[in-house]
PDB file of N, CA and C in Angstrom:
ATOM      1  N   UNK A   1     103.966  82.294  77.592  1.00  0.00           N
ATOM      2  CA  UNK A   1     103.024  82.686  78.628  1.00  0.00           C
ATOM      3  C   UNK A   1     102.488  84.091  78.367  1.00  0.00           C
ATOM      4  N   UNK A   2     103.403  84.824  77.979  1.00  0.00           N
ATOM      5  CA  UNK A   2     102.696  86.661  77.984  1.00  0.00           C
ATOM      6  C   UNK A   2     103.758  87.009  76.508  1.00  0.00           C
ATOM      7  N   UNK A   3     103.350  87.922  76.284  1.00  0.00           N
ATOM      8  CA  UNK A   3     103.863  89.015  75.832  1.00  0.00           C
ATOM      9  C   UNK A   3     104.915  90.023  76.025  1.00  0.00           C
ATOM     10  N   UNK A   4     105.052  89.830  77.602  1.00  0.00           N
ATOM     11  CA  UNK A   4     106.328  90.622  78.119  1.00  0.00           C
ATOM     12  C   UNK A   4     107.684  90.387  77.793  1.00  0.00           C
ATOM     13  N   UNK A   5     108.389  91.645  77.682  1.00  0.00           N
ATOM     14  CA  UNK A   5     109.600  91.623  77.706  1.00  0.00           C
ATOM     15  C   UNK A   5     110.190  90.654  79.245  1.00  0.00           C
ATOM     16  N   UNK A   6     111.707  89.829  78.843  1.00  0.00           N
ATOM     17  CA  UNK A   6     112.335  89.278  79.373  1.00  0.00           C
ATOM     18  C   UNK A   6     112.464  90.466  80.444  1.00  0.00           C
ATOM     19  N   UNK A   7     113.265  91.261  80.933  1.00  0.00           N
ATOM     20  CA  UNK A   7     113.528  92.171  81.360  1.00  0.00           C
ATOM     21  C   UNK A   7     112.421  92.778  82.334  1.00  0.00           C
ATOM     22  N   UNK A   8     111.108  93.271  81.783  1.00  0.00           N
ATOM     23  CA  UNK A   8     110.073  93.433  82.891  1.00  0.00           C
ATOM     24  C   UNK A   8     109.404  92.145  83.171  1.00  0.00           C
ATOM     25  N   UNK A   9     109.798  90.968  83.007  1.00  0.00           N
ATOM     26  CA  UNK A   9     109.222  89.601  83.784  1.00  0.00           C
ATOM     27  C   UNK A   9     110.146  89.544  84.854  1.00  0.00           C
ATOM     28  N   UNK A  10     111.652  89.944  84.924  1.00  0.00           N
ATOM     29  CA  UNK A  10     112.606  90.287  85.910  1.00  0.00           C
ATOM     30  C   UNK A  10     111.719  90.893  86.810  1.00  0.00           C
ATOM     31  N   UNK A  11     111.230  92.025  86.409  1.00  0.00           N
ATOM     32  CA  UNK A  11     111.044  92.817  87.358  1.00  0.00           C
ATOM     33  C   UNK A  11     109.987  92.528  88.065  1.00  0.00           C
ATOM     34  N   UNK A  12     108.800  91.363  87.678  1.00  0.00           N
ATOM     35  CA  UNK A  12     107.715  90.668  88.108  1.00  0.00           C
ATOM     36  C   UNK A  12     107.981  89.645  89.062  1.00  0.00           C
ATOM     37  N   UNK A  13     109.503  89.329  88.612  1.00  0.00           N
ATOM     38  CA  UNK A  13     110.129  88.132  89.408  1.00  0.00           C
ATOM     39  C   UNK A  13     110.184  88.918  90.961  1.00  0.00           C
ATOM     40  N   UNK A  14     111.107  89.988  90.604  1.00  0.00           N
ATOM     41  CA  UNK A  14     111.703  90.839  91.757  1.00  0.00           C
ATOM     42  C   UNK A  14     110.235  90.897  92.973  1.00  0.00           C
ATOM     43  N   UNK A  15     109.622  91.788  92.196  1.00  0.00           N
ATOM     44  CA  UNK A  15     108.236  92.473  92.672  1.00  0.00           C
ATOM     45  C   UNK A  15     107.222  91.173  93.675  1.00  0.00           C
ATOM     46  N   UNK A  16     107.402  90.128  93.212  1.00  0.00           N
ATOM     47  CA  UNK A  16     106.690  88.649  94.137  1.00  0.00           C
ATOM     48  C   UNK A  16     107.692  88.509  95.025  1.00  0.00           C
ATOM     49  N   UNK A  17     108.824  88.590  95.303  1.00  0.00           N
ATOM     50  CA  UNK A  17     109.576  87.766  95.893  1.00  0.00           C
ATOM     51  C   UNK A  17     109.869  89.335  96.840  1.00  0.00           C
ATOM     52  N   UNK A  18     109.101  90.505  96.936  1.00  0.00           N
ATOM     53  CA  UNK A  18     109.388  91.492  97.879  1.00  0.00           C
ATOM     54  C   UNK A  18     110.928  92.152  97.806  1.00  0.00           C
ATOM     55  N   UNK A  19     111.195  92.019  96.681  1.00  0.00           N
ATOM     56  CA  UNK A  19     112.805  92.325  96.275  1.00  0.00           C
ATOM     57  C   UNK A  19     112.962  93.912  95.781  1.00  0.00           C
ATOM     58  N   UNK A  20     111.843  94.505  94.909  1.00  0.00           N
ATOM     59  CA  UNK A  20     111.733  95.291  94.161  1.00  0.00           C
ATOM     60  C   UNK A  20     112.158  96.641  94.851  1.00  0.00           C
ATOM     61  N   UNK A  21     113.350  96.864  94.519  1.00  0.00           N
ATOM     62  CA  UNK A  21     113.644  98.251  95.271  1.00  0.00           C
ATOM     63  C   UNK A  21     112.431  99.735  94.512  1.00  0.00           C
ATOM     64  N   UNK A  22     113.221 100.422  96.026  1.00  0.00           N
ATOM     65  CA  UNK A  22     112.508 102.085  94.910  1.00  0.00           C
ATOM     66  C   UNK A  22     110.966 102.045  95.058  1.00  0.00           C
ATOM     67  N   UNK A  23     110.089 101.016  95.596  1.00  0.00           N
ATOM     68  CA  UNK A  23     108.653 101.038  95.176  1.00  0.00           C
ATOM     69  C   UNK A  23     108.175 102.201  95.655  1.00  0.00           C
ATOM     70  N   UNK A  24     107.895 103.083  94.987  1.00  0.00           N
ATOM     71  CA  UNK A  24     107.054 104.185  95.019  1.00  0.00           C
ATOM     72  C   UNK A  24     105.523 104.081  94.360  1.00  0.00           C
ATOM     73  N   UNK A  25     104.723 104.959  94.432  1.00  0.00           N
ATOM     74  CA  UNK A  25     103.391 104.979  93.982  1.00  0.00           C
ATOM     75  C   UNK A  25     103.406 104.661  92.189  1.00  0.00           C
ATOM     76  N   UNK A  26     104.875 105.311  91.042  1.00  0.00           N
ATOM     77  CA  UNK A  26     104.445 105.208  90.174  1.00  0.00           C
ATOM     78  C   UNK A  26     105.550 104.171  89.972  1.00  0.00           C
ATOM     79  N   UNK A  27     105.884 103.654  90.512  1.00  0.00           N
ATOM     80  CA  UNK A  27     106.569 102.163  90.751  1.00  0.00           C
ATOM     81  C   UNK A  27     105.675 100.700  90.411  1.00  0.00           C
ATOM     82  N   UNK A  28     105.036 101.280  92.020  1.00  0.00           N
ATOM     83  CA  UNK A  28     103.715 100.284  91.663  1.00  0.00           C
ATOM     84  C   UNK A  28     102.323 100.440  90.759  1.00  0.00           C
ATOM     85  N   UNK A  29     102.507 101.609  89.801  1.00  0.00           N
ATOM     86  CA  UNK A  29     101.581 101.716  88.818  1.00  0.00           C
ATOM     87  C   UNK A  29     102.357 100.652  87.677  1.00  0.00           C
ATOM     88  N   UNK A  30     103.794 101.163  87.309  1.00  0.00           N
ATOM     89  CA  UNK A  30     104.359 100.300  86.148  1.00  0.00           C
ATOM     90  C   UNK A  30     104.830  98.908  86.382  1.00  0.00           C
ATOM     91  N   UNK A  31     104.441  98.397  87.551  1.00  0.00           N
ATOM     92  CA  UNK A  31     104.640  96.986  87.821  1.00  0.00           C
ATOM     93  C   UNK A  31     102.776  96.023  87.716  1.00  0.00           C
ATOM     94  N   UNK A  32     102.219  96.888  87.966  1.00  0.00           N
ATOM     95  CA  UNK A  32     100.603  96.823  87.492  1.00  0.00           C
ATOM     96  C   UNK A  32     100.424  96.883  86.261  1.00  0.00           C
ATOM     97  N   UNK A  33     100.868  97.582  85.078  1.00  0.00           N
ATOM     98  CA  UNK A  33     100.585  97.715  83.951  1.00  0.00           C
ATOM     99  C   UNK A  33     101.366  96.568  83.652  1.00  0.00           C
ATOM    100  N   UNK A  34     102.599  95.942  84.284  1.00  0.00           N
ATOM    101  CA  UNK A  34     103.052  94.759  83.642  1.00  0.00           C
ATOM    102  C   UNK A  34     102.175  93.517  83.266  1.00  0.00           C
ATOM    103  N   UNK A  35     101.334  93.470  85.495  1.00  0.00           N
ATOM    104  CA  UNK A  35     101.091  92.179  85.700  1.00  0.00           C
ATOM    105  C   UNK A  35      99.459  92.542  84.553  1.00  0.00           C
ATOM    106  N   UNK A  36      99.094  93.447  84.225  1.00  0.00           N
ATOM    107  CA  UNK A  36      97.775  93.262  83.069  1.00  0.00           C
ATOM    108  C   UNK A  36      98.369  92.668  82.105  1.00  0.00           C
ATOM    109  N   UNK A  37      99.344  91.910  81.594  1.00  0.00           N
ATOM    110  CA  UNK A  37      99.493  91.266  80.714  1.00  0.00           C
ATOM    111  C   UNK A  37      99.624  89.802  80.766  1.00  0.00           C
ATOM    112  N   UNK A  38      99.853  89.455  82.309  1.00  0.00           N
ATOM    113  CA  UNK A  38      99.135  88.199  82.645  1.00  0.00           C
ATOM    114  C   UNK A  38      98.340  87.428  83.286  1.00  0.00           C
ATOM    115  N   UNK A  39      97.907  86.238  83.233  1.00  0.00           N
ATOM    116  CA  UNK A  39      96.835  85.738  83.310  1.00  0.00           C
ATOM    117  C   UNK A  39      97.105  85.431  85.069  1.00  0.00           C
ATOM    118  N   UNK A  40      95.381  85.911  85.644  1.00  0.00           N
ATOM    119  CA  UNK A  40      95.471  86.282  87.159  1.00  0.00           C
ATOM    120  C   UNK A  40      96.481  87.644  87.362  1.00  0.00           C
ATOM    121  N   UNK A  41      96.677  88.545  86.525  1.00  0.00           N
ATOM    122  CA  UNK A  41      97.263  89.543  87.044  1.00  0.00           C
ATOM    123  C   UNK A  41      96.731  90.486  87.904  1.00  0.00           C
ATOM    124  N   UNK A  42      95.367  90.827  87.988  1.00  0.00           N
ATOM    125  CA  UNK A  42      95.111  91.623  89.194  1.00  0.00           C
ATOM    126  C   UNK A  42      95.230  90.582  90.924  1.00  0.00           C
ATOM    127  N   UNK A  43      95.020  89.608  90.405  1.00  0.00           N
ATOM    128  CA  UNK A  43      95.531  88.500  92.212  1.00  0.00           C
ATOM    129  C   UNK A  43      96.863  88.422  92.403  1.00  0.00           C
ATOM    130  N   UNK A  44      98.035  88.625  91.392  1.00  0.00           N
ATOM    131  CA  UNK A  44      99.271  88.586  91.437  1.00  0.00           C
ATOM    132  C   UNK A  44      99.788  90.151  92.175  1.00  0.00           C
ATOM    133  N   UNK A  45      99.233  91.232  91.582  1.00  0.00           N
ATOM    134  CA  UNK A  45      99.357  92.529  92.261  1.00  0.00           C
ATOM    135  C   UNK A  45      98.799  92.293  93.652  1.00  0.00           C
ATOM    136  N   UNK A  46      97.683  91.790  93.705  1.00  0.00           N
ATOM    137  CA  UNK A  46      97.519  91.613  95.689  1.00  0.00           C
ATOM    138  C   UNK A  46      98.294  90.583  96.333  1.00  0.00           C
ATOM    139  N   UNK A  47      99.119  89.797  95.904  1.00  0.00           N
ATOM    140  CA  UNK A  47     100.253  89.067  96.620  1.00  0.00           C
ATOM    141  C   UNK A  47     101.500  90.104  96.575  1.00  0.00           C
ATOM    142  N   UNK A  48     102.095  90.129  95.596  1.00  0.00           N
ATOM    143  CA  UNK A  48     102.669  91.641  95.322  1.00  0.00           C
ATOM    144  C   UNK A  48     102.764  92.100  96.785  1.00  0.00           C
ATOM    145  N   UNK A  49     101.655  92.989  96.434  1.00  0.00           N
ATOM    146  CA  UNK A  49     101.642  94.400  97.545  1.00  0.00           C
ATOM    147  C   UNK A  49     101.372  93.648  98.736  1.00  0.00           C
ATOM    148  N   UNK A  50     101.004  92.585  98.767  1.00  0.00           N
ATOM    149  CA  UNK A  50     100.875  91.754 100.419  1.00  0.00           C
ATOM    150  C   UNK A  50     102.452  91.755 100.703  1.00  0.00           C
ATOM    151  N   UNK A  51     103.143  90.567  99.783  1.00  0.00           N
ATOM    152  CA  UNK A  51     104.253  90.199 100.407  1.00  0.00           C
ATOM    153  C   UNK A  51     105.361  91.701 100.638  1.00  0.00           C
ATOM    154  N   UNK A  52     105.141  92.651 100.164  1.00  0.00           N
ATOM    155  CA  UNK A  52     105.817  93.669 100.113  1.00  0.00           C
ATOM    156  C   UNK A  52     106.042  94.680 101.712  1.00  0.00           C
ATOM    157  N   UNK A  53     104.632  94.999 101.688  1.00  0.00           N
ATOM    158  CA  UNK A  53     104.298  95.139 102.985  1.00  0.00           C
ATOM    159  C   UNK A  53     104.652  94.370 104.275  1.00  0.00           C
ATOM    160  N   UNK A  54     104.528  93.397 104.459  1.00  0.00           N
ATOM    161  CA  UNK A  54     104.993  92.238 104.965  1.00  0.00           C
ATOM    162  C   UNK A  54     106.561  92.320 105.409  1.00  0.00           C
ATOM    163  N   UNK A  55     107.217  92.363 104.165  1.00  0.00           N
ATOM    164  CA  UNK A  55     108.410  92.422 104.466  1.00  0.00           C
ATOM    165  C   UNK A  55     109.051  93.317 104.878  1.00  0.00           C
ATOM    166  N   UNK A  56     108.352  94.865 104.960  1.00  0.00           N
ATOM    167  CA  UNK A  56     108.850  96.262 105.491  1.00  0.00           C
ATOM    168  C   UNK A  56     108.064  96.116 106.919  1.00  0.00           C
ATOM    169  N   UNK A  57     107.540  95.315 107.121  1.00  0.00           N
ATOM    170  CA  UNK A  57     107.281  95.229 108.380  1.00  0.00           C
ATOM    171  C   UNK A  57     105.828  96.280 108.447  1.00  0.00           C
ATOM    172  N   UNK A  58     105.267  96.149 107.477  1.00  0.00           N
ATOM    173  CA  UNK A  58     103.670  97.405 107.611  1.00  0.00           C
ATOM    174  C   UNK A  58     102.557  96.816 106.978  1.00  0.00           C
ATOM    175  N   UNK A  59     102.456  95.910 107.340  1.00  0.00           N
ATOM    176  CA  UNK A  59     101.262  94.717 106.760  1.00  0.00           C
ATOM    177  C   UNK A  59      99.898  95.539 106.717  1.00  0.00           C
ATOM    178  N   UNK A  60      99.809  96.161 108.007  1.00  0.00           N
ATOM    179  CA  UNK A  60      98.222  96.803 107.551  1.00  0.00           C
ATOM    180  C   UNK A  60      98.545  97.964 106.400  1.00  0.00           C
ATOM    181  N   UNK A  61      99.262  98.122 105.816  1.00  0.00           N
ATOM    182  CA  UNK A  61      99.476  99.505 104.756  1.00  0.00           C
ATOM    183  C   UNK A  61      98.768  98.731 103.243  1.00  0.00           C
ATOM    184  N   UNK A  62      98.590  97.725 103.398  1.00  0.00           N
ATOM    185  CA  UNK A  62      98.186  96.783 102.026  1.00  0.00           C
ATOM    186  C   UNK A  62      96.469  97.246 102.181  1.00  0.00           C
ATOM    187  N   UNK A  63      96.107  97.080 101.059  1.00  0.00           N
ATOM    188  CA  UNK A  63      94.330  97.356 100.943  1.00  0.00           C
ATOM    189  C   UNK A  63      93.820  96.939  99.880  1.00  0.00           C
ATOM    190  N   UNK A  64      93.544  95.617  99.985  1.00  0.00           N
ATOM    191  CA  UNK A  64      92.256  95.010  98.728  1.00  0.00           C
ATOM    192  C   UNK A  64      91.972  96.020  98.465  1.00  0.00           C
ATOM    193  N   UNK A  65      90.874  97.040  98.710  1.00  0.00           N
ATOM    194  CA  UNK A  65      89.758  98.220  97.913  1.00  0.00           C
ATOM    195  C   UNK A  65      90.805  99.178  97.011  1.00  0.00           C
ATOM    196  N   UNK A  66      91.605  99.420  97.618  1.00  0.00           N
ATOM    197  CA  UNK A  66      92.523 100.317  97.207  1.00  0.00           C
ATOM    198  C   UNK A  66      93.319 100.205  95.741  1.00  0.00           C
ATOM    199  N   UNK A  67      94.235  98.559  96.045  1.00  0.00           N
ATOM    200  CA  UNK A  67      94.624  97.780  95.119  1.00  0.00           C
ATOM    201  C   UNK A  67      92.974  97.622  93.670  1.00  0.00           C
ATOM    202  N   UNK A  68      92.000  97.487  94.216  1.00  0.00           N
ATOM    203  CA  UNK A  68      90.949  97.047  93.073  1.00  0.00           C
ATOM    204  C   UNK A  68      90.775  98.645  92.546  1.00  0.00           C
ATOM    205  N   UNK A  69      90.637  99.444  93.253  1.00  0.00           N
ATOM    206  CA  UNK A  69      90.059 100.697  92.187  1.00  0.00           C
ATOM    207  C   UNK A  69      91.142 100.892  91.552  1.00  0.00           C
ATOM    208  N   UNK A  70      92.515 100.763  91.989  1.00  0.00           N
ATOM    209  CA  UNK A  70      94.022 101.459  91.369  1.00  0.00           C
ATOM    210  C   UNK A  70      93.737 100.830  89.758  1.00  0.00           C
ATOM    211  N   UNK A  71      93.529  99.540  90.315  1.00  0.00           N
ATOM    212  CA  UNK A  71      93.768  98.785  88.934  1.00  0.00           C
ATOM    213  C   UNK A  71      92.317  99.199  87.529  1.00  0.00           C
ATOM    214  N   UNK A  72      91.402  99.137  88.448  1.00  0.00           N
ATOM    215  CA  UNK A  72      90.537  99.802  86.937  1.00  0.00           C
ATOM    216  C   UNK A  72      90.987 100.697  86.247  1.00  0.00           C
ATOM    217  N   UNK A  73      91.852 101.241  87.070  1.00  0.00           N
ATOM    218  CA  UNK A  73      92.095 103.387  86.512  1.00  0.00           C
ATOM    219  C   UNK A  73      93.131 103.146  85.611  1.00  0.00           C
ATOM    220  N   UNK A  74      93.857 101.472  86.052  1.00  0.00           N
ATOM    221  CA  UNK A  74      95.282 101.872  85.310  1.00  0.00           C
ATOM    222  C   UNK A  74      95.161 102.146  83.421  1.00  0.00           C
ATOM    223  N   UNK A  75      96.448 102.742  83.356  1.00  0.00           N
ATOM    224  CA  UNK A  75      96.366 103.269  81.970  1.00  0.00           C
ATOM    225  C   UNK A  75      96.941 101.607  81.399  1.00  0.00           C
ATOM    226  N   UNK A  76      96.910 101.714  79.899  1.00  0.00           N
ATOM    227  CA  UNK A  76      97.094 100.487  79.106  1.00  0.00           C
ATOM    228  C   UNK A  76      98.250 100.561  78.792  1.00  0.00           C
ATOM    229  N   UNK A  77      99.097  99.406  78.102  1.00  0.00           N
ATOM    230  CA  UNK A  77     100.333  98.899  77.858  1.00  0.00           C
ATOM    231  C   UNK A  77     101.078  99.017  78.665  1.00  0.00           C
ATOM    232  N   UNK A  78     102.452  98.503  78.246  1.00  0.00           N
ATOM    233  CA  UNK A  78     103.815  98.022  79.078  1.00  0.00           C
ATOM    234  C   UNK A  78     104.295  99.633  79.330  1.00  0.00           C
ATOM    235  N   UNK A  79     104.653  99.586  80.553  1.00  0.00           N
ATOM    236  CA  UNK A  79     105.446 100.792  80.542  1.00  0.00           C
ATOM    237  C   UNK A  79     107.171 100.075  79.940  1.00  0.00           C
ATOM    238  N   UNK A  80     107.899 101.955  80.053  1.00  0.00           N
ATOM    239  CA  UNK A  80     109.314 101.373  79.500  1.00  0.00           C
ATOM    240  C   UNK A  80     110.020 101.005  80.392  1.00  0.00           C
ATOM    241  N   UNK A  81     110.613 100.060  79.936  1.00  0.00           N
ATOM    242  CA  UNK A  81     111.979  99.908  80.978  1.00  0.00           C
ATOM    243  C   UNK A  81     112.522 100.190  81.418  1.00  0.00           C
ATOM    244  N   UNK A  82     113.045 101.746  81.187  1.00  0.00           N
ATOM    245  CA  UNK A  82     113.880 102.778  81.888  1.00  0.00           C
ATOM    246  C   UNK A  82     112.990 103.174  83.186  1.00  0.00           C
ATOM    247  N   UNK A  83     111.808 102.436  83.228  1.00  0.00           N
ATOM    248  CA  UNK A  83     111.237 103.301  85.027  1.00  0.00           C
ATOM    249  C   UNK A  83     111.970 102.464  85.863  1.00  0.00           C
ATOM    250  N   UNK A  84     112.328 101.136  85.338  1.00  0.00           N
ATOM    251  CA  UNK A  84     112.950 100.376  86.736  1.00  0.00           C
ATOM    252  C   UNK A  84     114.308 100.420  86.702  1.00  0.00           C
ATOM    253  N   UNK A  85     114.890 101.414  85.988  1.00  0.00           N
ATOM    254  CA  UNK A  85     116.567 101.737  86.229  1.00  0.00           C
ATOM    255  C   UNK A  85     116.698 102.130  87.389  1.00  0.00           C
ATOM    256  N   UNK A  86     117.924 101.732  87.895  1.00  0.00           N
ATOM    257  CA  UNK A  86     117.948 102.717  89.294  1.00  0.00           C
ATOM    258  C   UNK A  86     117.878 101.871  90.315  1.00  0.00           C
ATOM    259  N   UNK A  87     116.530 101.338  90.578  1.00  0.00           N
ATOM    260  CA  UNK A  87     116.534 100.926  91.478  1.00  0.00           C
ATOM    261  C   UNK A  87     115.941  99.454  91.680  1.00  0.00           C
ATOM    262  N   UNK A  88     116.171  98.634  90.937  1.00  0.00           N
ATOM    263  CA  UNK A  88     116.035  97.105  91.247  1.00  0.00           C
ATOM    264  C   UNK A  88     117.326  96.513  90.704  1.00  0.00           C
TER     265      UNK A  88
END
Protein backbone atom coordinates (compact mmCIF):
# COMPACT_ATOMS: atom_id res chain seq x y z
CA UNK A 1 0.00 0.00 0.00
CA UNK A 2 2.69 2.86 0.94
CA UNK A 3 6.01 3.15 1.58
CA UNK A 4 5.80 3.57 5.27
CA UNK A 5 7.54 2.17 7.89
CA UNK A 6 5.62 -0.64 9.94
CA UNK A 7 6.04 1.39 13.01
CA UNK A 8 4.67 4.90 11.73
CA UNK A 9 1.56 2.94 10.09
CA UNK A 10 1.18 2.08 14.03
CA UNK A 11 1.10 5.33 14.61
CA UNK A 12 -1.58 6.05 11.68
CA UNK A 13 -3.41 3.18 13.21
CA UNK A 14 -3.28 4.95 16.70
CA UNK A 15 -3.96 8.54 15.22
CA UNK A 16 -7.69 7.19 13.37
CA UNK A 17 -8.81 5.38 16.13
CA UNK A 18 -8.27 8.84 18.49
CA UNK A 19 -5.66 6.84 20.52
CA UNK A 20 -2.60 8.94 19.73
CA UNK A 21 -1.27 10.29 22.90
CA UNK A 22 0.91 13.64 23.34
CA UNK A 23 -0.90 15.31 20.18
CA UNK A 24 0.61 18.50 20.11
CA UNK A 25 0.92 20.96 17.11
CA UNK A 26 4.28 19.23 15.95
CA UNK A 27 2.64 15.93 16.68
CA UNK A 28 0.12 16.60 14.30
CA UNK A 29 2.59 18.00 11.73
CA UNK A 30 4.58 14.41 11.83
CA UNK A 31 1.46 12.39 11.66
CA UNK A 32 0.57 14.61 8.39
CA UNK A 33 3.83 14.10 6.83
CA UNK A 34 3.02 10.37 7.37
CA UNK A 35 -0.57 10.37 6.00
CA UNK A 36 1.23 12.30 2.52
CA UNK A 37 2.37 9.04 1.78
CA UNK A 38 -0.98 7.67 1.36
CA UNK A 39 -3.51 7.50 -0.96
CA UNK A 40 -6.54 9.99 0.29
CA UNK A 41 -4.12 11.23 2.83
CA UNK A 42 -5.16 14.75 3.17
CA UNK A 43 -9.19 13.23 3.90
CA UNK A 44 -7.56 10.76 6.32
CA UNK A 45 -5.92 13.83 8.35
CA UNK A 46 -9.59 15.41 8.46
CA UNK A 47 -11.06 12.22 10.02
CA UNK A 48 -7.95 12.19 12.14
CA UNK A 49 -8.37 15.54 13.62
CA UNK A 50 -12.31 15.04 13.56
CA UNK A 51 -12.31 11.86 15.49
CA UNK A 52 -9.69 13.32 17.85
CA UNK A 53 -11.48 16.25 18.82
CA UNK A 54 -14.50 14.38 19.28
CA UNK A 55 -13.12 12.28 21.65
CA UNK A 56 -11.60 15.13 24.01
CA UNK A 57 -14.85 16.28 23.98
CA UNK A 58 -13.94 19.79 21.70
CA UNK A 59 -15.45 19.03 18.40
CA UNK A 60 -15.66 22.65 17.34
CA UNK A 61 -11.61 22.92 17.83
CA UNK A 62 -11.39 20.83 14.35
CA UNK A 63 -11.22 23.23 11.09
CA UNK A 64 -11.38 22.07 7.44
CA UNK A 65 -9.56 25.64 6.37
CA UNK A 66 -7.09 25.24 8.88
CA UNK A 67 -6.37 21.45 8.36
CA UNK A 68 -6.16 22.47 4.22
CA UNK A 69 -3.61 25.36 4.49
CA UNK A 70 -1.51 23.24 7.32
CA UNK A 71 -1.21 20.66 4.79
CA UNK A 72 0.08 22.70 1.69
CA UNK A 73 2.87 24.20 4.01
CA UNK A 74 3.77 20.78 5.18
CA UNK A 75 7.45 20.03 4.74
CA UNK A 76 8.27 16.63 2.68
CA UNK A 77 9.18 13.11 3.83
CA UNK A 78 8.63 10.76 6.76
CA UNK A 79 9.51 12.26 9.84
CA UNK A 80 11.66 9.99 12.41
CA UNK A 81 10.36 7.80 14.63
CA UNK A 82 11.79 9.02 17.66
CA UNK A 83 8.96 12.03 17.56
CA UNK A 84 6.41 9.44 18.63
CA UNK A 85 8.52 8.06 21.60
CA UNK A 86 7.06 8.94 24.66
CA UNK A 87 3.97 9.22 24.07
CA UNK A 88 1.83 6.69 22.10
Amino acid sequence: MTDVPRRLQQVVDLFLAGKLEGLNHARHVAVARILQHYPYGKELMHLGLQISATRAGVPEKYSQEITDRCWAELPAGLPEESEFEGGS
